[in-house]
C-alpha atoms as a PDB file:
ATOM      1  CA  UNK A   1     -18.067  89.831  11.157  1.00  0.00           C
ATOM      2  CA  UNK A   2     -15.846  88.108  13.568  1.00  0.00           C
ATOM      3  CA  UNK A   3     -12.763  89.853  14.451  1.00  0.00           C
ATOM      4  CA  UNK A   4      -9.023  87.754  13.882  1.00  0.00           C
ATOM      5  CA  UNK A   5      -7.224  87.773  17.062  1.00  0.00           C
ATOM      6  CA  UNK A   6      -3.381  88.608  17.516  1.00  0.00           C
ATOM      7  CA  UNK A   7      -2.384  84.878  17.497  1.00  0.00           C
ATOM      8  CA  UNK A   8      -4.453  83.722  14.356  1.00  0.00           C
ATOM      9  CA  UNK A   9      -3.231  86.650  12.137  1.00  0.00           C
ATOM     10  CA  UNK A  10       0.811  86.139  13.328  1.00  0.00           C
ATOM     11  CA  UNK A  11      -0.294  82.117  12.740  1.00  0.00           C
ATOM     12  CA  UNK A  12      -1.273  83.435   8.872  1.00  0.00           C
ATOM     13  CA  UNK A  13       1.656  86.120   8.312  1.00  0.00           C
ATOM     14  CA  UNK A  14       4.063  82.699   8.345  1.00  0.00           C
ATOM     15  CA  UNK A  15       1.879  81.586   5.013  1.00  0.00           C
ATOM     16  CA  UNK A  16       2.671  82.524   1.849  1.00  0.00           C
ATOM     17  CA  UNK A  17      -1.027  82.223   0.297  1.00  0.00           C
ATOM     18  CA  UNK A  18       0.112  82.440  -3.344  1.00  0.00           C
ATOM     19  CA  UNK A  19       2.667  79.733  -2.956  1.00  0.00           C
ATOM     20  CA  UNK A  20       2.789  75.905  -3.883  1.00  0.00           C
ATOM     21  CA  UNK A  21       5.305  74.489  -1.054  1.00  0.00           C
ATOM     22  CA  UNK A  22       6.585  71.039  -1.237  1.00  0.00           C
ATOM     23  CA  UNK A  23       4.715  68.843   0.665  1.00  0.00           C
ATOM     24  CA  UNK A  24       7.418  67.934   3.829  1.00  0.00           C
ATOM     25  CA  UNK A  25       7.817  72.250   3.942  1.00  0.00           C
ATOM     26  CA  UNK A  26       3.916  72.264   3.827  1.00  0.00           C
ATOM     27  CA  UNK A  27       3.162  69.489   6.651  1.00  0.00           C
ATOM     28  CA  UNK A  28       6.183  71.697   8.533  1.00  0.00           C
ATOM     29  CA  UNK A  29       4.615  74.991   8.074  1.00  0.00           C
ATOM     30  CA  UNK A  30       1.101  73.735   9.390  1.00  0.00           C
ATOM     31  CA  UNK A  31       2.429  72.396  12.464  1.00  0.00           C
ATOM     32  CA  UNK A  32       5.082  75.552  13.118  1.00  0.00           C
ATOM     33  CA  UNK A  33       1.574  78.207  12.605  1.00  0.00           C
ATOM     34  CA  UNK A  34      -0.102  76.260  15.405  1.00  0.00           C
ATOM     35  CA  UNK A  35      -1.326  78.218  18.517  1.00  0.00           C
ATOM     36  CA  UNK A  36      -3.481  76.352  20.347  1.00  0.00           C
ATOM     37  CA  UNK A  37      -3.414  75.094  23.139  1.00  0.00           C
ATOM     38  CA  UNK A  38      -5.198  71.089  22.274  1.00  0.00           C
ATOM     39  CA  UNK A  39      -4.086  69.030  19.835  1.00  0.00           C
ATOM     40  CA  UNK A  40      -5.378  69.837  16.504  1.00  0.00           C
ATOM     41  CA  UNK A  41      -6.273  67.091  13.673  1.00  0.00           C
ATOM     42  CA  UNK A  42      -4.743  67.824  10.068  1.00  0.00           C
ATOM     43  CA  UNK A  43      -6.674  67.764   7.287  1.00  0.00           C
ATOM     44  CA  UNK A  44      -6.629  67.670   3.486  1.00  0.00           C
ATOM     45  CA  UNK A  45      -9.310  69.563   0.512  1.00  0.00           C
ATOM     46  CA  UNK A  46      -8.560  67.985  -2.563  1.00  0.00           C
ATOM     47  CA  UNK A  47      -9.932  69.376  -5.442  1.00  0.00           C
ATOM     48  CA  UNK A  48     -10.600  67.188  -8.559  1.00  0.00           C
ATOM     49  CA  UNK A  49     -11.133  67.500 -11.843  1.00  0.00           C
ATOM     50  CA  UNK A  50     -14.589  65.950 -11.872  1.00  0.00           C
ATOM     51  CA  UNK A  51     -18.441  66.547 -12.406  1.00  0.00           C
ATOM     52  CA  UNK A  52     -20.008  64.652  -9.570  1.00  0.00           C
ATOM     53  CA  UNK A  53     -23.478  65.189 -10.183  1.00  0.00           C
ATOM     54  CA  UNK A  54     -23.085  62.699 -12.824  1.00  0.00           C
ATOM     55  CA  UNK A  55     -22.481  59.031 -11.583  1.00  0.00           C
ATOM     56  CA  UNK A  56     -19.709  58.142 -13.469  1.00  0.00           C
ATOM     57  CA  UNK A  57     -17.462  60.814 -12.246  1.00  0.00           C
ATOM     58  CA  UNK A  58     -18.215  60.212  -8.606  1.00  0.00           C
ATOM     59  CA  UNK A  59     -15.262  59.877  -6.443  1.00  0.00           C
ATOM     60  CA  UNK A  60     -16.187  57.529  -3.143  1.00  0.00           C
ATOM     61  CA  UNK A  61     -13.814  54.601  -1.073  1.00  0.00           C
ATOM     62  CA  UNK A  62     -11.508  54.190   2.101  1.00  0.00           C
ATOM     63  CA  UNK A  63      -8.126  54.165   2.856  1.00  0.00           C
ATOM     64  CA  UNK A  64      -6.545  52.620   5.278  1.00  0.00           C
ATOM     65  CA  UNK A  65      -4.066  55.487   7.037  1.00  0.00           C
ATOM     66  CA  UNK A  66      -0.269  53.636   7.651  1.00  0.00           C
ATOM     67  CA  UNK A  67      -0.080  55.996  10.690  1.00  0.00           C
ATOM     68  CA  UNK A  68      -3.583  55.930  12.071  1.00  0.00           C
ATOM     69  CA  UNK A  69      -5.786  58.939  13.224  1.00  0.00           C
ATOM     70  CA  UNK A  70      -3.996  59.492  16.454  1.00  0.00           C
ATOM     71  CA  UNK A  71      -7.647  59.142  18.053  1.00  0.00           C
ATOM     72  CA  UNK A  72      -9.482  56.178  19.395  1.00  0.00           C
ATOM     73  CA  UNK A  73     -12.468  55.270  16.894  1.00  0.00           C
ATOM     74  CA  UNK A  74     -15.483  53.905  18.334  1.00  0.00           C
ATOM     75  CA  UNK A  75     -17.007  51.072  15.883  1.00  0.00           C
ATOM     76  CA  UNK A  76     -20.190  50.028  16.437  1.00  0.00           C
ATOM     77  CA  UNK A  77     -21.197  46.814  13.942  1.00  0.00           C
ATOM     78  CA  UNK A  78     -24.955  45.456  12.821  1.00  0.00           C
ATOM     79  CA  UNK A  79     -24.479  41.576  13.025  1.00  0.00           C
ATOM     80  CA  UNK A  80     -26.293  38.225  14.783  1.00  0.00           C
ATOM     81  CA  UNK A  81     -25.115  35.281  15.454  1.00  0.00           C
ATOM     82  CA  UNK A  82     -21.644  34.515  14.368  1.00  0.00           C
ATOM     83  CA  UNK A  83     -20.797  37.437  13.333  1.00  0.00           C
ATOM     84  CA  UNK A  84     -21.349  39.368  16.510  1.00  0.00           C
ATOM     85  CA  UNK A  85     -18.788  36.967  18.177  1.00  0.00           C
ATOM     86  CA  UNK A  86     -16.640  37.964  15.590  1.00  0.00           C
ATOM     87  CA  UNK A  87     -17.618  41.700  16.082  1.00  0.00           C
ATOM     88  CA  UNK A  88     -16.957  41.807  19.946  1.00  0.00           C
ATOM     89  CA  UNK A  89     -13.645  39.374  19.576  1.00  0.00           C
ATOM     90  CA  UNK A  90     -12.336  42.122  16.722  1.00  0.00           C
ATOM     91  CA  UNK A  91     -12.358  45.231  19.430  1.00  0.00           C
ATOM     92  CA  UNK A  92     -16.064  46.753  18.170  1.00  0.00           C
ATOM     93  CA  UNK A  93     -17.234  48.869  21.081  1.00  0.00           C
ATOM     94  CA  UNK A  94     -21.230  48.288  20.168  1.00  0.00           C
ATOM     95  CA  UNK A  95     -22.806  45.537  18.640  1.00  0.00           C
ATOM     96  CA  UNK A  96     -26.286  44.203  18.221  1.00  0.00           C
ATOM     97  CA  UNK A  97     -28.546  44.542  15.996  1.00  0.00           C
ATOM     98  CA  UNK A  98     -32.497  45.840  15.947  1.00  0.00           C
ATOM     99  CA  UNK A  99     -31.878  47.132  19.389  1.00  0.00           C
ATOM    100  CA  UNK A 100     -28.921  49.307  18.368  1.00  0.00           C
ATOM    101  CA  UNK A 101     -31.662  50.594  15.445  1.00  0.00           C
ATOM    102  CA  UNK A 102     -34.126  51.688  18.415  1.00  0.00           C
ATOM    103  CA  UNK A 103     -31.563  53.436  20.025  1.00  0.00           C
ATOM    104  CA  UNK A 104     -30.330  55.571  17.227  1.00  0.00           C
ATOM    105  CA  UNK A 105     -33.767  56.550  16.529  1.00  0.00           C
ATOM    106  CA  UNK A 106     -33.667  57.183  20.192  1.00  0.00           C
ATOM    107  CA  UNK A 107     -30.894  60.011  19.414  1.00  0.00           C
ATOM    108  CA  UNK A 108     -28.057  58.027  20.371  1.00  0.00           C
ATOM    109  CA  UNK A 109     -25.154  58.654  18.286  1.00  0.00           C
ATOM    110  CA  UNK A 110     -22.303  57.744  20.237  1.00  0.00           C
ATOM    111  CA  UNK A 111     -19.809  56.049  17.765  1.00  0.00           C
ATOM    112  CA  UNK A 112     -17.372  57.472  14.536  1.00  0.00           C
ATOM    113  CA  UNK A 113     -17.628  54.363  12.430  1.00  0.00           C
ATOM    114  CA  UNK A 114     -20.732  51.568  11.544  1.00  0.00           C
ATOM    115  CA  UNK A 115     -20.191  48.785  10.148  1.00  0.00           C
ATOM    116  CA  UNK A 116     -23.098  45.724   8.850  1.00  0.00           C
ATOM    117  CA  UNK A 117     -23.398  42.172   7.409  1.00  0.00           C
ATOM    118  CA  UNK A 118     -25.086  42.315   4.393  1.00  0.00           C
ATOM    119  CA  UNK A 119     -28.327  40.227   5.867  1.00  0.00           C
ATOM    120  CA  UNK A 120     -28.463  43.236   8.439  1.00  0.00           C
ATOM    121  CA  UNK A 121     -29.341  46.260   5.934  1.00  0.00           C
ATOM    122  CA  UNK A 122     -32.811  45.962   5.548  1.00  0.00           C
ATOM    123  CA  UNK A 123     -32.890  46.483   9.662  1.00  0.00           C
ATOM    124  CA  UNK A 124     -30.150  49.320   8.978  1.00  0.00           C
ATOM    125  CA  UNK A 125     -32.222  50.894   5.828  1.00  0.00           C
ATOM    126  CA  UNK A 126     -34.786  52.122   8.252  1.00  0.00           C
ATOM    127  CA  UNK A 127     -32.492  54.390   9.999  1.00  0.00           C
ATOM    128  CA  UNK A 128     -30.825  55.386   6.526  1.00  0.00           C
ATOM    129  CA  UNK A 129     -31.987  58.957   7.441  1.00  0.00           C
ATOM    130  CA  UNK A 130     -30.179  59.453  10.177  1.00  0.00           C
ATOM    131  CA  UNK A 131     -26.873  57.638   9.600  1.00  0.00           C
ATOM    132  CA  UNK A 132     -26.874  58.951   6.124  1.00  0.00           C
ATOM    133  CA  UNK A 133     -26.532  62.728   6.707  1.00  0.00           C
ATOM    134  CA  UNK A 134     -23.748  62.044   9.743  1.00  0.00           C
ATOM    135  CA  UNK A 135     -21.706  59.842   7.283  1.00  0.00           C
ATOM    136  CA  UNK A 136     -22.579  56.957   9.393  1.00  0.00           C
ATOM    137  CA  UNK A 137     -24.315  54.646   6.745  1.00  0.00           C
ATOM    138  CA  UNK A 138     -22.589  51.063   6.036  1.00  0.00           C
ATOM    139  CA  UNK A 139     -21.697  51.227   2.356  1.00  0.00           C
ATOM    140  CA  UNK A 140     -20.131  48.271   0.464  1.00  0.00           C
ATOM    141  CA  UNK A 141     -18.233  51.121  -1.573  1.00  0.00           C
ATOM    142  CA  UNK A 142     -16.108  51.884   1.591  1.00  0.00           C
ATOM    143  CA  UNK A 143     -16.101  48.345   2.956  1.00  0.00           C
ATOM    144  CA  UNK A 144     -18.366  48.808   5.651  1.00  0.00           C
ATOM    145  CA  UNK A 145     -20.743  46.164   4.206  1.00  0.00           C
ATOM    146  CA  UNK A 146     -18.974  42.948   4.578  1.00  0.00           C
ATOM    147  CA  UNK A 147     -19.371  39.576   6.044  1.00  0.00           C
ATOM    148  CA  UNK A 148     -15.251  40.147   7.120  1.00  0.00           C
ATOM    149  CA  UNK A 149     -16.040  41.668  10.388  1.00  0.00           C
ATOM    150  CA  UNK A 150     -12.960  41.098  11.505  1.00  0.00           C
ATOM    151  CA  UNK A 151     -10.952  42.957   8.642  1.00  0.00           C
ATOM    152  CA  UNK A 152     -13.622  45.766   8.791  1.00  0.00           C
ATOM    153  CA  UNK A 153     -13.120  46.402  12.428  1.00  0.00           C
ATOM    154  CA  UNK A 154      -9.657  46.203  13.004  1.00  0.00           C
ATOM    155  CA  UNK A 155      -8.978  48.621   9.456  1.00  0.00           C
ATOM    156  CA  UNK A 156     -11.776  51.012  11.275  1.00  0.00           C
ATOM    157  CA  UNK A 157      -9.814  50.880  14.344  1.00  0.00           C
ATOM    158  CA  UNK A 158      -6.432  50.704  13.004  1.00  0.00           C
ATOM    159  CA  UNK A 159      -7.545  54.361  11.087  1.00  0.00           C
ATOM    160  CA  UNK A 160      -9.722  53.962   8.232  1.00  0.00           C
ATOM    161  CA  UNK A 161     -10.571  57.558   6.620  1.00  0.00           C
ATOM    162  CA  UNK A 162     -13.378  57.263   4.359  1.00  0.00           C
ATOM    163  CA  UNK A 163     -13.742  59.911   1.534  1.00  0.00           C
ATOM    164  CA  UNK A 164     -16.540  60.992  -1.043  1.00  0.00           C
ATOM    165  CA  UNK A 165     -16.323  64.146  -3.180  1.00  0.00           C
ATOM    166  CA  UNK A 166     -18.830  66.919  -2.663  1.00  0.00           C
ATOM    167  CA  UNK A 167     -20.305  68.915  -5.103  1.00  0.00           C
ATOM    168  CA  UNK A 168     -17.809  71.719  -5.533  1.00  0.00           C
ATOM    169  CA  UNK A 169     -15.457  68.351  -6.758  1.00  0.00           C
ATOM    170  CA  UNK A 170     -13.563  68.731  -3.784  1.00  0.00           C
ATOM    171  CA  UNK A 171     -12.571  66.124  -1.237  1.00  0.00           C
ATOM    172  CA  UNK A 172     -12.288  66.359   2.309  1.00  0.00           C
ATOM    173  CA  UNK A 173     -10.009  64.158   4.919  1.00  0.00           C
ATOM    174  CA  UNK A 174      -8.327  63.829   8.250  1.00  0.00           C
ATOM    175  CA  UNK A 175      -5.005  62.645   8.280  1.00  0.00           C
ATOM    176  CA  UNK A 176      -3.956  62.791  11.226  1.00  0.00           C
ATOM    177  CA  UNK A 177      -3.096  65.087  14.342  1.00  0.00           C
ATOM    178  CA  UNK A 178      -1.039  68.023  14.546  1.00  0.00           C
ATOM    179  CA  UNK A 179       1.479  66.218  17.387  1.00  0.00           C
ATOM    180  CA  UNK A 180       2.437  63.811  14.482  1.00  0.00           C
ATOM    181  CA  UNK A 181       6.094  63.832  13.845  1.00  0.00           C
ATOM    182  CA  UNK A 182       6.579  65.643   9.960  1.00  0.00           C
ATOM    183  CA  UNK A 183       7.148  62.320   8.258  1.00  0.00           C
ATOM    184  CA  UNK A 184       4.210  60.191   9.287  1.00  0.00           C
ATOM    185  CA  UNK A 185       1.753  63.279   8.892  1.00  0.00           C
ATOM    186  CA  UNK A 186       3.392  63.034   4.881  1.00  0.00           C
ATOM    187  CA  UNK A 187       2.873  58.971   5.027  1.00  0.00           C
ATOM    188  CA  UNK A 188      -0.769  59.467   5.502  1.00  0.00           C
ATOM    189  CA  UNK A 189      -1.023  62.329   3.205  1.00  0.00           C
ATOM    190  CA  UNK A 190       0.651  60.445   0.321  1.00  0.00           C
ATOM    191  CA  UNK A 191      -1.538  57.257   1.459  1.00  0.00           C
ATOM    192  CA  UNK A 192      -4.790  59.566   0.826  1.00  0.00           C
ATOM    193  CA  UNK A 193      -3.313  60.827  -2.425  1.00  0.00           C
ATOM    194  CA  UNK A 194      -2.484  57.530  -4.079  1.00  0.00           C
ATOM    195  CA  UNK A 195      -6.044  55.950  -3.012  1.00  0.00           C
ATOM    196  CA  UNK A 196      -7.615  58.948  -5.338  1.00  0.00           C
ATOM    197  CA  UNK A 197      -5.716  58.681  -7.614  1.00  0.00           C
ATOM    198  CA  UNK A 198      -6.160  54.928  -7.933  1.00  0.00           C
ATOM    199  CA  UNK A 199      -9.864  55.938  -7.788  1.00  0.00           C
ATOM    200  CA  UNK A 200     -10.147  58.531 -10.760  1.00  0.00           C
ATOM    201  CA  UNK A 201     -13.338  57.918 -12.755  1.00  0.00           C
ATOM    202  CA  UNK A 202     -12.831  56.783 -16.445  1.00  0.00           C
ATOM    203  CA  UNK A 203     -15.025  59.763 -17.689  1.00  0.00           C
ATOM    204  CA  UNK A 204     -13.061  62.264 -15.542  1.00  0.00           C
ATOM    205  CA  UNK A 205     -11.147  64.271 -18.296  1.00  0.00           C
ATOM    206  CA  UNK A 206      -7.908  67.158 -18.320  1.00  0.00           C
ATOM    207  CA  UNK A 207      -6.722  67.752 -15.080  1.00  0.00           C
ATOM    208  CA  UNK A 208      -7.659  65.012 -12.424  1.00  0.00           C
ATOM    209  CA  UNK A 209      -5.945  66.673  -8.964  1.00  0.00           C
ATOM    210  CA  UNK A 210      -5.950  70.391  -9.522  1.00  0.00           C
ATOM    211  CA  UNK A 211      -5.279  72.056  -6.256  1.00  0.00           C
ATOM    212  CA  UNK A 212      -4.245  70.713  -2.816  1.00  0.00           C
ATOM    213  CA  UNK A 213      -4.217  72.198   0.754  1.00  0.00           C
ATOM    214  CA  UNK A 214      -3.724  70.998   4.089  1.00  0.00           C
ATOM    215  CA  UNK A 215      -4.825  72.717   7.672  1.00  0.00           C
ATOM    216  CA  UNK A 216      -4.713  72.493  11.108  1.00  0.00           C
ATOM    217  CA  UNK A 217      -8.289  72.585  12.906  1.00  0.00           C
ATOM    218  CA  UNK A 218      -7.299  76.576  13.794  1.00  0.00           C
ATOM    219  CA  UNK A 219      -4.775  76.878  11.384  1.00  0.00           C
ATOM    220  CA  UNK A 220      -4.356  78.459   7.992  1.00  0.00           C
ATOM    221  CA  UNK A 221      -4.543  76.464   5.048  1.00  0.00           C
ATOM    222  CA  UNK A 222      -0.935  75.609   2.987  1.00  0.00           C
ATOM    223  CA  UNK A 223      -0.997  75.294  -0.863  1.00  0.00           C
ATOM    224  CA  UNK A 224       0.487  72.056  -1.962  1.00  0.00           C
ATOM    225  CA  UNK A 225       2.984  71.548  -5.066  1.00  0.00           C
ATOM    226  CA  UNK A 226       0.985  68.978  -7.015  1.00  0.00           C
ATOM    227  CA  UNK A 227       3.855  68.146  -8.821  1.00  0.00           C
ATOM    228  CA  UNK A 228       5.903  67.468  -5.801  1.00  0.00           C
ATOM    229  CA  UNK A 229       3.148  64.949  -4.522  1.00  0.00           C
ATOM    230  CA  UNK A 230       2.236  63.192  -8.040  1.00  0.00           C
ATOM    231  CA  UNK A 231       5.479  62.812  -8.232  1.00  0.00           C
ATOM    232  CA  UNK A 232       6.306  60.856  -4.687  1.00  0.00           C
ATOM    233  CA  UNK A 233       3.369  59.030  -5.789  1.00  0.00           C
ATOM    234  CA  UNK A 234       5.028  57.482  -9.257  1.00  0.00           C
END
């Protein structure tokens, strides 16, 4: 069992572990329990009040962050013709098409985000295996299936966070990085928050958002009021 050094444990003596904390005293308390020394990206675990091993209570889409990542996204797009003018004109850093599917099978992974035109998939499906498990796979859910390569590539690079619940019903997201000032880390919080709740499933019953928490990459997670946040959101 791995030992907590001086610096983590003062880090989690500043968290009160039982408490709900507003979310502007939250997003503060994360970034004042930072110790490192790079800067850390925030994230939120959202736990919902769903069932997602049955379809209809699956929780899946993309939100466009108003404050970006604070990172540089590399976009690679599947696309011929046309539309890999449009691709390289938008910003994507790799485009092509069957030979981009020869190097991934290759082992070459070096990009965050894929994107494909719809007439590209059945070139993409053969490398479903690998994109799949890496969250790499275009998906018309999450708009990465589109003939608007344009749109797709500049929301991608402009900080597009794409979230799916896991089978605990909790979801996972980056929102940011730790040198954000307070406010916009709270923008792009409240940005995630209103895209699931815009989401919620019609079969989803009771409580939809039941507990919320944010961390730093190091840092220890902060309990969110969910009343403070649902009602920012109204």
């Amino acid at each position: 069992m791995s030992q907590i050094s001086k610096k983590q444990s003062a880090a989690r003596a500043k968290v009160d572990r039982t408490q709900n904390y507003p979310l502007k005293d939250a997003v503060e308390l994360v970034k004042g329990s930072s110790y490192c020394k790079f800067d850390e990206t925030v994230d939120v675990a959202v736990r919902l009040g769903v069932d997602p091993r049955h379809a209809d209570q699956m929780v899946r889409g993309a939100v466009v962050l108003p404050n970006g990542l604070g990172k540089d996204v590399r976009v690679l797009v599947f696309a011929k013709g046309e539309k890999e003018k449009e691709a390289r004109e938008a910003g994507a850093d790799h485009v092509g098409a069957e030979d981009l599917v020869a190097k991934i099978q290759e082992g070459w992974f070096d990009f965050d985000m894929a994107i494909a035109t719809p007439d590209m998939m059945g070139v993409v499906g053969k490398i479903g295996k690998l994109l799949g498990p890496r969250g790499l796979m275009p998906n018309p859910k999450v708009g990465t299936v589109t003939f608007d390569i344009d749109r797709a590539v500049k929301e991608c690079k402009a900080g597009k966070v794409e979230y799916r619940v896991e089978k605990a019903g909790i979801v996972h997201a980056p929102v940011g990085k730790l040198s954000f000032e307070a406010d916009k880390l709270c923008e792009n919080i409240l940005a995630l928050m209103e895209a699931l709740v815009k989401a919620k499933p019609s079969a989803a019953k009771g409580t939809y958002i039941k507990k919320i928490s944010i961390s730093s990459t190091m840092g220890p997670g902060v309990l969110l009021d969910v009343a403070d946040v649902s009602a920012q959101l109204a």
